[in-house]
N, C-alpha and C. Protein backbone atom coordinates (compact mmCIF):
# COMPACT_ATOMS: atom_id res chain seq x y z
N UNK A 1 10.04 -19.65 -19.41
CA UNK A 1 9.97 -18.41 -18.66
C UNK A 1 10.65 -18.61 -17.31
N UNK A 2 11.70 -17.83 -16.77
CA UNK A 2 12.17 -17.44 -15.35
C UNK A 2 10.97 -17.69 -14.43
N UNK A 3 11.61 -18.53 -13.66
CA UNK A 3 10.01 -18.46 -12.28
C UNK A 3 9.36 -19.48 -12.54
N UNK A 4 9.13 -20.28 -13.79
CA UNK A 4 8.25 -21.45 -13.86
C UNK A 4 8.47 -22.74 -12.82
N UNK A 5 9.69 -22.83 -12.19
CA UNK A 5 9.96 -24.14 -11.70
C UNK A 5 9.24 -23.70 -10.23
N UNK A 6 10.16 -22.43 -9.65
CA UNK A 6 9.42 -21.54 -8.55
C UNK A 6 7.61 -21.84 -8.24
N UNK A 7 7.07 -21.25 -9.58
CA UNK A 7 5.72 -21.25 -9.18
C UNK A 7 5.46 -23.01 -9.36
N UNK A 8 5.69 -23.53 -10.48
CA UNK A 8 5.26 -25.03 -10.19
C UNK A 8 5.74 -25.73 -8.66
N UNK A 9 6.63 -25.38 -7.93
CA UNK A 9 7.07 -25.79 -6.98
C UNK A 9 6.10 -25.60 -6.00
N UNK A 10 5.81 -24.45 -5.91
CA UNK A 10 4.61 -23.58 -4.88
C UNK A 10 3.59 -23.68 -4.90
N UNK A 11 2.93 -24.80 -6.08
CA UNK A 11 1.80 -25.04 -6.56
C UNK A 11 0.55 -24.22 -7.41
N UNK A 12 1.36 -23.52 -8.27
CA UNK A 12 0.98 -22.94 -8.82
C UNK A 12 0.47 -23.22 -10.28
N UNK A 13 -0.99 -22.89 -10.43
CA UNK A 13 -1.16 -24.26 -11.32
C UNK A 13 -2.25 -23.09 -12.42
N UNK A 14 -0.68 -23.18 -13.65
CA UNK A 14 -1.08 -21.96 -14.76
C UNK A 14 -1.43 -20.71 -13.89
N UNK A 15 -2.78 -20.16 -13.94
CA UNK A 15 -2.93 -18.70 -13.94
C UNK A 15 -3.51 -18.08 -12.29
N UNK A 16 -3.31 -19.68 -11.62
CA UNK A 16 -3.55 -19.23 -9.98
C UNK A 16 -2.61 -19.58 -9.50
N UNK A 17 -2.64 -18.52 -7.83
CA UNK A 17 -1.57 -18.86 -7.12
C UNK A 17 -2.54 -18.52 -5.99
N UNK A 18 -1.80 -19.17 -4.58
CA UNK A 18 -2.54 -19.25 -3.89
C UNK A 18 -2.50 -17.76 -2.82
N UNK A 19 -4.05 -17.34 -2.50
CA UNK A 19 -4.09 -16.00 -2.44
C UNK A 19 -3.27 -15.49 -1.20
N UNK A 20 -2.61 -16.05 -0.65
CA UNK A 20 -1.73 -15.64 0.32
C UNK A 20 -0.27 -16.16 0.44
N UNK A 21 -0.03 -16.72 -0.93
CA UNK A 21 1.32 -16.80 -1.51
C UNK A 21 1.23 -16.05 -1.99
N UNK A 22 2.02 -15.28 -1.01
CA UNK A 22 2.47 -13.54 -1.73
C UNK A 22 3.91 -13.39 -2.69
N UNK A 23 4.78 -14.36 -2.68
CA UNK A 23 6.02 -14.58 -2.81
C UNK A 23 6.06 -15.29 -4.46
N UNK A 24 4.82 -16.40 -5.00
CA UNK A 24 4.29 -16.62 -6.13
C UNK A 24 4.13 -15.45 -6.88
N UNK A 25 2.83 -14.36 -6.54
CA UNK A 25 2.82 -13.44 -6.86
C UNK A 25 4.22 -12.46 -7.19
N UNK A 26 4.88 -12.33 -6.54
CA UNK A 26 5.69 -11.68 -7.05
C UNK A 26 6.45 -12.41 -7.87
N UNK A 27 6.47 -13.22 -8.19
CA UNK A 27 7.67 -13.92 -9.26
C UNK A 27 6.85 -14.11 -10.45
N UNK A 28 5.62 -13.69 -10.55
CA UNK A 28 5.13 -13.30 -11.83
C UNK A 28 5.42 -11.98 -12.34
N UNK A 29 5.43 -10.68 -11.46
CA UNK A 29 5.87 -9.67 -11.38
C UNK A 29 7.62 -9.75 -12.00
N UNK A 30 8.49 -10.14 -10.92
CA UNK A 30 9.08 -10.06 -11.48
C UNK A 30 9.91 -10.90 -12.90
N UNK A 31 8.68 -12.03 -13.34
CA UNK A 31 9.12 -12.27 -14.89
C UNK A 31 9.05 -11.41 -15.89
N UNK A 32 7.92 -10.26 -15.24
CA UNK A 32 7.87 -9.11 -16.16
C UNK A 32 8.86 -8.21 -15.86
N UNK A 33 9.60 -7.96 -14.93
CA UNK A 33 10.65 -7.27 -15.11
C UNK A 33 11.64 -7.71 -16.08
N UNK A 34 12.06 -8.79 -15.93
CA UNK A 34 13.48 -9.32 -16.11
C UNK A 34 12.90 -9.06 -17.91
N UNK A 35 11.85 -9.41 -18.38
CA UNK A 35 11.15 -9.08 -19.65
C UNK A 35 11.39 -7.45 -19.92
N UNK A 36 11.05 -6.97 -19.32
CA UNK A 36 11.32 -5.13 -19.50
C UNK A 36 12.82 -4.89 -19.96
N UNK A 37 13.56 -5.79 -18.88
CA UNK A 37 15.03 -5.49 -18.94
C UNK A 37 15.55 -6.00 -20.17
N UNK A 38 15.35 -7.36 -20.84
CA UNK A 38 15.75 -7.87 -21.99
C UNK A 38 14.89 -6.93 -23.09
N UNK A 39 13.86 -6.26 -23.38
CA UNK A 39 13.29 -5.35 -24.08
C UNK A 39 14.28 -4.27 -24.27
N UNK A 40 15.17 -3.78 -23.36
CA UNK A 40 15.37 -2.47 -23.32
C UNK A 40 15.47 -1.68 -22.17
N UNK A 41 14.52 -2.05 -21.47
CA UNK A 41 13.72 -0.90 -20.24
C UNK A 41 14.11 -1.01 -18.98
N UNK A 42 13.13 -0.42 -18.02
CA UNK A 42 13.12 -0.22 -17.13
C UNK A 42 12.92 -1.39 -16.50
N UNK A 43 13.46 -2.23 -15.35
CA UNK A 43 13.30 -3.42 -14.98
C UNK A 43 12.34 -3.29 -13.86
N UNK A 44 11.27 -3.25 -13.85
CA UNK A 44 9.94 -2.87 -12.83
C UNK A 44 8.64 -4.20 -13.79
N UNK A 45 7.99 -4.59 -13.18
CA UNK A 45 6.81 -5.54 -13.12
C UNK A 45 5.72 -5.71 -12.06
N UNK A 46 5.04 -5.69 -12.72
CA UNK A 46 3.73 -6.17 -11.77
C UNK A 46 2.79 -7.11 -12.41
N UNK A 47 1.67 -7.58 -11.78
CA UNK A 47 0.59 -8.68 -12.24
C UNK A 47 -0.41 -8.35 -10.89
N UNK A 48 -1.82 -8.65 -11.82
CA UNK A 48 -2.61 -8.33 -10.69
C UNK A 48 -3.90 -9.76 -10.84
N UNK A 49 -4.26 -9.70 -9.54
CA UNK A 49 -4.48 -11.28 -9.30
C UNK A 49 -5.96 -10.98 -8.83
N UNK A 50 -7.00 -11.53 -8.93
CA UNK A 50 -8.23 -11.50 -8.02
C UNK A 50 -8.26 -11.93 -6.77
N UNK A 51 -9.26 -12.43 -6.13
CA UNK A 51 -9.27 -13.04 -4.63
C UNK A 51 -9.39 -14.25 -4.76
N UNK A 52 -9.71 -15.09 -5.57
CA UNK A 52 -9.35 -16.40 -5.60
C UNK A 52 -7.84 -16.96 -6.02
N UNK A 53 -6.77 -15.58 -6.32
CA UNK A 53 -5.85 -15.85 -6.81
C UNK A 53 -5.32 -16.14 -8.33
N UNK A 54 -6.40 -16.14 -9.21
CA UNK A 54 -6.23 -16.31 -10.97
C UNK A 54 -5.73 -14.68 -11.08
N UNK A 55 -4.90 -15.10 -12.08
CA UNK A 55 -4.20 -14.26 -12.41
C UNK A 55 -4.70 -13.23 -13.66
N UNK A 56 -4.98 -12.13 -13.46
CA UNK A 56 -6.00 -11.12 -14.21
C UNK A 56 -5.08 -10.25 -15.34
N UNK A 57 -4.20 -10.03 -15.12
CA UNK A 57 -3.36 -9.07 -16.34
C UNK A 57 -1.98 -9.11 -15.21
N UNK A 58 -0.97 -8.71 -16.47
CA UNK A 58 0.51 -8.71 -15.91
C UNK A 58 1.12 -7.58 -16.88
N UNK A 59 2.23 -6.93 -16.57
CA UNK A 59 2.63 -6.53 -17.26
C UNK A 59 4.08 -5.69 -16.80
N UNK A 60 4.83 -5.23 -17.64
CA UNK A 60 5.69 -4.29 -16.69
C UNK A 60 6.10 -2.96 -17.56
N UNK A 61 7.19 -2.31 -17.17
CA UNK A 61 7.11 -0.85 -17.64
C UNK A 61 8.14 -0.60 -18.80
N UNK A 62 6.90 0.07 -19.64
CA UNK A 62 7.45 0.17 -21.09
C UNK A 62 7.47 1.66 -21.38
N UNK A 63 7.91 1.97 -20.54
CA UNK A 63 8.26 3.78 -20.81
C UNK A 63 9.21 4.20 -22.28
N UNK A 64 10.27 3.04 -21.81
CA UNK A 64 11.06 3.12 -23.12
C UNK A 64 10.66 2.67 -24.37
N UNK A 65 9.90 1.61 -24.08
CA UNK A 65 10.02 0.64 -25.55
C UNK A 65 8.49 1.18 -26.27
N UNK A 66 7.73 2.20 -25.32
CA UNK A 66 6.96 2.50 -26.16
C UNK A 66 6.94 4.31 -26.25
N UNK A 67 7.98 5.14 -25.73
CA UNK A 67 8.41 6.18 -25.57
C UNK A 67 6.94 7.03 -25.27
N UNK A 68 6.63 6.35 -23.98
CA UNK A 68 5.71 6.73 -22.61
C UNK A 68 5.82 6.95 -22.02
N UNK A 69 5.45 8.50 -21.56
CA UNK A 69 5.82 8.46 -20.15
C UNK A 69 4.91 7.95 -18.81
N UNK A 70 3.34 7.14 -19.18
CA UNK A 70 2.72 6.70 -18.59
C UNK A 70 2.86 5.55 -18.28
N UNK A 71 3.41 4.63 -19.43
CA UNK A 71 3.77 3.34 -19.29
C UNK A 71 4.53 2.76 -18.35
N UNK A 72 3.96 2.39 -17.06
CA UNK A 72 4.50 2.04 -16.06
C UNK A 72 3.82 0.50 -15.66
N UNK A 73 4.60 -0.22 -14.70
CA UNK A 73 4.32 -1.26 -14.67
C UNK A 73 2.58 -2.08 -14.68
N UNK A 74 2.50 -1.01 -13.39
CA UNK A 74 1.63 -1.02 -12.69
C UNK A 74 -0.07 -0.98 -13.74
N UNK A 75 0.23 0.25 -14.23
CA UNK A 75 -0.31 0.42 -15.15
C UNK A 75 -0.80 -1.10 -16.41
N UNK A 76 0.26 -1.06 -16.74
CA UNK A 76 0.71 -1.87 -17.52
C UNK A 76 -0.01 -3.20 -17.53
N UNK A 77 -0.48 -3.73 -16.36
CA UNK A 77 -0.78 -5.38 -15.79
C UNK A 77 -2.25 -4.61 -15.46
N UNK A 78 -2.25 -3.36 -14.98
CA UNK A 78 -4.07 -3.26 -15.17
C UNK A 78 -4.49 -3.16 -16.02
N UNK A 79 -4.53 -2.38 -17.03
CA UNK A 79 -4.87 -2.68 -18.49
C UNK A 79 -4.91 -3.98 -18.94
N UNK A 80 -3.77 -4.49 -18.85
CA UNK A 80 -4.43 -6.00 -19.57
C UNK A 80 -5.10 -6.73 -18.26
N UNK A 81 -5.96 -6.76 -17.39
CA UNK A 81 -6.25 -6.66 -16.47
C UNK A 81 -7.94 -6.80 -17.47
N UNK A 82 -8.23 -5.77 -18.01
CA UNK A 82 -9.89 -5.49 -18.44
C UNK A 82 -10.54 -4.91 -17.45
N UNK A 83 -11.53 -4.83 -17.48
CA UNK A 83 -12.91 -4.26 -17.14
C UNK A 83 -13.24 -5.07 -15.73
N UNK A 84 -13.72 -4.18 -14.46
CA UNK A 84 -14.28 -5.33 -13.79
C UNK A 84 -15.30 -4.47 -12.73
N UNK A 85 -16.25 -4.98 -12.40
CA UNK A 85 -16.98 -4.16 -11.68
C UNK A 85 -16.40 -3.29 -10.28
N UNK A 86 -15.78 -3.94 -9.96
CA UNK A 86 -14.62 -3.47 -8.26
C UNK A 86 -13.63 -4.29 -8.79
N UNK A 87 -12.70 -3.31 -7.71
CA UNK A 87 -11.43 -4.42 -7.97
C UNK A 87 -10.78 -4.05 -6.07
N UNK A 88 -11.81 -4.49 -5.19
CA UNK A 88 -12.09 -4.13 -3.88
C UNK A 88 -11.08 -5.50 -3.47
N UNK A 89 -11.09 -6.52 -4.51
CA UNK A 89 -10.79 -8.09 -3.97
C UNK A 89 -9.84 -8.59 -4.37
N UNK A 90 -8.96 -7.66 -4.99
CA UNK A 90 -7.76 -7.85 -6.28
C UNK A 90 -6.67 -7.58 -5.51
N UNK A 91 -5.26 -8.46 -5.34
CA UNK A 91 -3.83 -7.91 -5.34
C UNK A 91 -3.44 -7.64 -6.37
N UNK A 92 -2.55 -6.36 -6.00
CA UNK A 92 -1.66 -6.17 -7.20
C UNK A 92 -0.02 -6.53 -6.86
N UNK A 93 1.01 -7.03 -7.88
CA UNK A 93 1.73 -7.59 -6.98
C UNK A 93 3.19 -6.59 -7.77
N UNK A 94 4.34 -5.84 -7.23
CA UNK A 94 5.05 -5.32 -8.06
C UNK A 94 6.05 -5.25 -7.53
N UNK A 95 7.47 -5.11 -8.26
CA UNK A 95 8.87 -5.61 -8.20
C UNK A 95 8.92 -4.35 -7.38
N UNK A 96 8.81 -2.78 -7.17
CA UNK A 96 9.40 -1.82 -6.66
C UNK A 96 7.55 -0.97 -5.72
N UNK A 97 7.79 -0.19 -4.93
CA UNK A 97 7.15 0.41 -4.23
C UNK A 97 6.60 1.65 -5.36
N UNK A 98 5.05 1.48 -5.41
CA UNK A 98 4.53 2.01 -6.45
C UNK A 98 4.59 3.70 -6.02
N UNK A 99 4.81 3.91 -7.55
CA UNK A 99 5.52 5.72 -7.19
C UNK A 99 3.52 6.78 -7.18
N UNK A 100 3.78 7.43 -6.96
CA UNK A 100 2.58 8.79 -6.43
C UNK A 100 1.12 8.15 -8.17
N UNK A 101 2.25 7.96 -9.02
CA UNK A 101 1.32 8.16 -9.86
C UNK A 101 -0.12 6.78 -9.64
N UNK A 102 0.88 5.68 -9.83
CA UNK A 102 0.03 4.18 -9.57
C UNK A 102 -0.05 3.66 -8.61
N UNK A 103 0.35 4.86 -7.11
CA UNK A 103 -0.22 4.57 -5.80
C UNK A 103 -2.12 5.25 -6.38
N UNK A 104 -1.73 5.93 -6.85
CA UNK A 104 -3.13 7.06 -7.70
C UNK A 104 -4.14 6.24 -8.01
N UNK A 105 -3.39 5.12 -8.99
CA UNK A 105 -4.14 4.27 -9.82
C UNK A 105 -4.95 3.39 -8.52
N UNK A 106 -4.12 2.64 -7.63
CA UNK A 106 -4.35 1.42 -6.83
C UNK A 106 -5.49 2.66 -5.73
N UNK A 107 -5.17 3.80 -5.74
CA UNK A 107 -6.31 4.24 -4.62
C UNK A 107 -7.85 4.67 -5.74
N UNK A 108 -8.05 4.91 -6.79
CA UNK A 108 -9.14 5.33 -7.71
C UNK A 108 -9.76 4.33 -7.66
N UNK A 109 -8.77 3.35 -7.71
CA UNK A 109 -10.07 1.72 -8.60
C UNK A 109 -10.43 1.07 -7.17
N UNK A 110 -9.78 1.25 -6.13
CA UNK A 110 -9.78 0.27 -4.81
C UNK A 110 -8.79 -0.71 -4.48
N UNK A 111 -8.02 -0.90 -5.50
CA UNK A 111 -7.09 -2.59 -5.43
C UNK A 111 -6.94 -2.62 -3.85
N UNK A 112 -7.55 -3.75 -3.08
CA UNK A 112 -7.41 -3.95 -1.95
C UNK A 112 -5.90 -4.10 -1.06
N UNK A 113 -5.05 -4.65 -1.81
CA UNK A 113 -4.02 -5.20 -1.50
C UNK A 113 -2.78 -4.94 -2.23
N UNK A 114 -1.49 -4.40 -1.94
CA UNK A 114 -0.80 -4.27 -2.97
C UNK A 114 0.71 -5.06 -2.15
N UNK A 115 1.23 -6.43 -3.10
CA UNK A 115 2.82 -6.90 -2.97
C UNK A 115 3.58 -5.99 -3.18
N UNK A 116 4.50 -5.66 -2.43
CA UNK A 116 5.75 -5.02 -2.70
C UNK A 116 6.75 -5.76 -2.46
N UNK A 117 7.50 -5.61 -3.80
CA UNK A 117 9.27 -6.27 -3.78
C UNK A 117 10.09 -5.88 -3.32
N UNK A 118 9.99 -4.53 -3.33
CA UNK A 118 11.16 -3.97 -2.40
C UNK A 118 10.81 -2.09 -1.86
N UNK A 119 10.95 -1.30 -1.42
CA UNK A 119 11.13 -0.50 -1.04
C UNK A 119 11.90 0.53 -1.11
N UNK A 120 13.43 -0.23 -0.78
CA UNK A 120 14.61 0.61 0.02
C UNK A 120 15.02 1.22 -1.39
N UNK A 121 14.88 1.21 -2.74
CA UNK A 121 15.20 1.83 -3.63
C UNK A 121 14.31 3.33 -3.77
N UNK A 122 13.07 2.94 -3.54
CA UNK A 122 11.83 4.27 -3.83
C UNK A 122 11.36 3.55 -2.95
N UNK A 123 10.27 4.71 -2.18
CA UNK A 123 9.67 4.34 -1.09
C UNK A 123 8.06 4.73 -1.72
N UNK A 124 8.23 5.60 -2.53
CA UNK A 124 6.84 5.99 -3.50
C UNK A 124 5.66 5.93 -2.66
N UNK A 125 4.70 5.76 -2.77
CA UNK A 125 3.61 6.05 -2.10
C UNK A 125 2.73 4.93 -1.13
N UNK A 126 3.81 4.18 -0.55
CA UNK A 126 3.34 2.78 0.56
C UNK A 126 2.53 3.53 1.57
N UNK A 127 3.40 4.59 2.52
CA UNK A 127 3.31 4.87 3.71
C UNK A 127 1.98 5.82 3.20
N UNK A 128 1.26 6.49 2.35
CA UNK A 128 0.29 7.16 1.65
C UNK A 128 -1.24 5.82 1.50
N UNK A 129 -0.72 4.94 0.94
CA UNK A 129 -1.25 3.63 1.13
C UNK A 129 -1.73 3.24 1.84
N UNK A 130 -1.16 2.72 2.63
CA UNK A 130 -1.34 2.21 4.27
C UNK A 130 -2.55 3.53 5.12
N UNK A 131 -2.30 4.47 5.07
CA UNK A 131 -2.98 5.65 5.89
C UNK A 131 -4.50 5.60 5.13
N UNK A 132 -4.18 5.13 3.51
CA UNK A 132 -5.60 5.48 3.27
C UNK A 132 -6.34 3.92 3.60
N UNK A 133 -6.26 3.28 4.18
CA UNK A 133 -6.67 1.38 4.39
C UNK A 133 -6.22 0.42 3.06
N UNK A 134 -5.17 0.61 2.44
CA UNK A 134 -5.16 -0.39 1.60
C UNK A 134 -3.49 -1.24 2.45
N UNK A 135 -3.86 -2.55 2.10
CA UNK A 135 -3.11 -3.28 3.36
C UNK A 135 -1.57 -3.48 2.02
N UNK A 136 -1.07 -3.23 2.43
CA UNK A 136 0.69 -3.05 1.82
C UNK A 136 1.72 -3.98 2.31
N UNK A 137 1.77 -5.35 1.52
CA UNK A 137 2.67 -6.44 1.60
C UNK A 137 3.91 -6.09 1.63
N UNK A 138 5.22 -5.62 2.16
CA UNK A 138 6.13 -5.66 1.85
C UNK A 138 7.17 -7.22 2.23
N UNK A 139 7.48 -7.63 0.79
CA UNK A 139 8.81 -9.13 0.90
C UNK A 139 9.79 -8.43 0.98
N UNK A 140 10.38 -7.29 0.75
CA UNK A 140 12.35 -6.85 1.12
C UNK A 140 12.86 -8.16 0.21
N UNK A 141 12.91 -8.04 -1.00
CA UNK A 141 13.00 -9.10 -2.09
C UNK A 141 14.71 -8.57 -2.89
N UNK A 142 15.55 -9.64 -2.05
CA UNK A 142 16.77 -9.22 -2.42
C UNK A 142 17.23 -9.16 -4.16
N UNK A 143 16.69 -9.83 -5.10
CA UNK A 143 16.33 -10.13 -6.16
C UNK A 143 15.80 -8.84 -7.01
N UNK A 144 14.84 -7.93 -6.50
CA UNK A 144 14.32 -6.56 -7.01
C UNK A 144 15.44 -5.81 -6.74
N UNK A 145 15.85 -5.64 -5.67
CA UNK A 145 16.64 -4.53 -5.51
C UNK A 145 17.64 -4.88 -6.13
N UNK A 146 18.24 -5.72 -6.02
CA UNK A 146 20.22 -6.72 -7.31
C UNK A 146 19.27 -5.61 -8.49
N UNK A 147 18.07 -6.15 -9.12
CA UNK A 147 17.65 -5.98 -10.60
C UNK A 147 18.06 -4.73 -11.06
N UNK A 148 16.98 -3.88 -10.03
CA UNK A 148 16.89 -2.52 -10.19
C UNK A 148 18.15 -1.46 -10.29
N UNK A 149 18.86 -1.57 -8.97
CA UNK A 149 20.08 -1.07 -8.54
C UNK A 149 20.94 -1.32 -9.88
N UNK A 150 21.02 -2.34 -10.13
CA UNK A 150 22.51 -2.92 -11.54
C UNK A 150 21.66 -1.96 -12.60
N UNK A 151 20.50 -2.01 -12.91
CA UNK A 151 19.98 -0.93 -14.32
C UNK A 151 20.29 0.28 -13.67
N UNK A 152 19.95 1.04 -12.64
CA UNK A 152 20.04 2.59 -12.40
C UNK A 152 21.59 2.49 -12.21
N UNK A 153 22.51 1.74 -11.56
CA UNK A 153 24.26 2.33 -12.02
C UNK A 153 24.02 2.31 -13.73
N UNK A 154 23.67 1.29 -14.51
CA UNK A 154 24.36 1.43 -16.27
C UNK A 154 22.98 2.69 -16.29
N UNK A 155 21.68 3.05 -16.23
CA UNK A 155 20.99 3.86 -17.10
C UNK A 155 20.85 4.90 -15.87
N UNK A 156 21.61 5.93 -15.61
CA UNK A 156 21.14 6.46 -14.37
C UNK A 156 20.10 7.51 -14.70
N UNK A 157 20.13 8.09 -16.22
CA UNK A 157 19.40 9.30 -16.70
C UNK A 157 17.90 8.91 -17.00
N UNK A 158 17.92 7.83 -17.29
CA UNK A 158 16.40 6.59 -17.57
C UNK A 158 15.95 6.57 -16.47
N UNK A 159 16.70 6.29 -15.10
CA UNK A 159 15.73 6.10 -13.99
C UNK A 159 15.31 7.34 -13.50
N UNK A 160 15.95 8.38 -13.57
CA UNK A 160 15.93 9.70 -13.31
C UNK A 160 14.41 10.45 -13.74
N UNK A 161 14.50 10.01 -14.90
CA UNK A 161 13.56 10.38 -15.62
C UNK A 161 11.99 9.95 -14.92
N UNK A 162 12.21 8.69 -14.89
CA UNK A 162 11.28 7.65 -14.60
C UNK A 162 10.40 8.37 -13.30
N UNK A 163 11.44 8.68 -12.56
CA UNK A 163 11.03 9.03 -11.30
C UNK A 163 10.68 10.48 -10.86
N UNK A 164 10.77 11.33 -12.45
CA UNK A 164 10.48 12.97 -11.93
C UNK A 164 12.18 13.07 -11.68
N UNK A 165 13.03 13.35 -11.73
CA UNK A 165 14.16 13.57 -11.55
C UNK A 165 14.36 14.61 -12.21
C-alpha cells in the first residue's frame, strides 16, 4: 500500500498513529483516495481515528463505483467506523474540505476534530465548522490538490456532479 514506508517512518504502528500526527492521518486518507482513483472514481478519502489514535474505519468515495449519490468519502470511513457511544473524541481525517453534506455528518455525531488536505479546490463547509466549535486542521497538502485537480481536468462532468453542479 502507498504510505506504508511514510507511516512506518512516523511511527506508526498498524492501526495507530499518533494523535497529533495529523500528517499520518492523512496519508491513510489519502491511500484511500489514490484507491478510489484506481477503482474508477472520485479521488477523495478519509479515515477516522479515536483519541488514542487507533484507527476506527477508512474509506473513500464511491459515488461511481457504487452509482451513489451518497457515497462519499467521509461517509464512507464512518460506516466502517461502527457503532460508538460519542464520537466527541474522534478525528476524522480527509483528502478535500468536507462538502455541506458530511460537514452535516461530522456536526450530528460530534466528530471533535476534522484533518483537512486541502481546501483551495472546495472550501465546503470548514468555515461552517469552525463557527459551530469543531476545531478544523487544515495541512494545504500539495499531493490532494496534484490528485484532485488532474481527475476534475480528465472527468470534469463527474466532479460537477459530485459537487451539486
Amino acid at each position: 500500500m502507498a504510505g506504508e514506508g511514510y507511516a512506518a517512518a512516523k511511527g506508526w504502528e498498524g492501526d495507530h498513529v499518533s494523535t497529533e500526527d495529523y500528517s499520518a492521518m492523512l496519508e491513510v486518507a489519502l491511500a484511500e483516495a489514490r484507491a478510489g482513483l484506481q477503482e474508477g472514481g472520485i479521488p477523495i478519502g478519509s479515515a477516522l481515528f479515536d483519541a488514542s489514535g487507533r484507527l476506527l474505519g477508512r474509506g473513500h468515495n464511491r459515488r461511481v463505483q457504487h452509482d451513489d449519490p451518497s457515497a462519499h468519502a467521509e461517509v464512507d470511513a464512518f460506516r466502517a467506523a461502527g457503532r460508538r457511544p460519542s464520537y466527541a473524541d474522534t478525528t476524522i481525517a480527509t483528502t478535500l474540505a468536507p462538502c455541506w453534506y458530511c460537514s452535516g455528518l461530522v456536526r450530528q455525531f460530534g466528530i471533535g476534530t476534522v484533518v483537512v488536505g486541502e481546501s483551495r479546490t472546495f472550501q465546503g463547509g470548514i468555515d461552517w465548522l469552525r463557527d459551530c466549535g469543531v476545531r478544523v486542521v487544515e495541512c494545504d497538502s500539495q499531493e490532494c490538490v496534484d490528485l484532485l485537480r488532474s481527475f476534475i481536468r480528465l472527468r470534469p462532468e463527474v466532479w460537477n456532479e459530485d459537487i451539486g453542479v
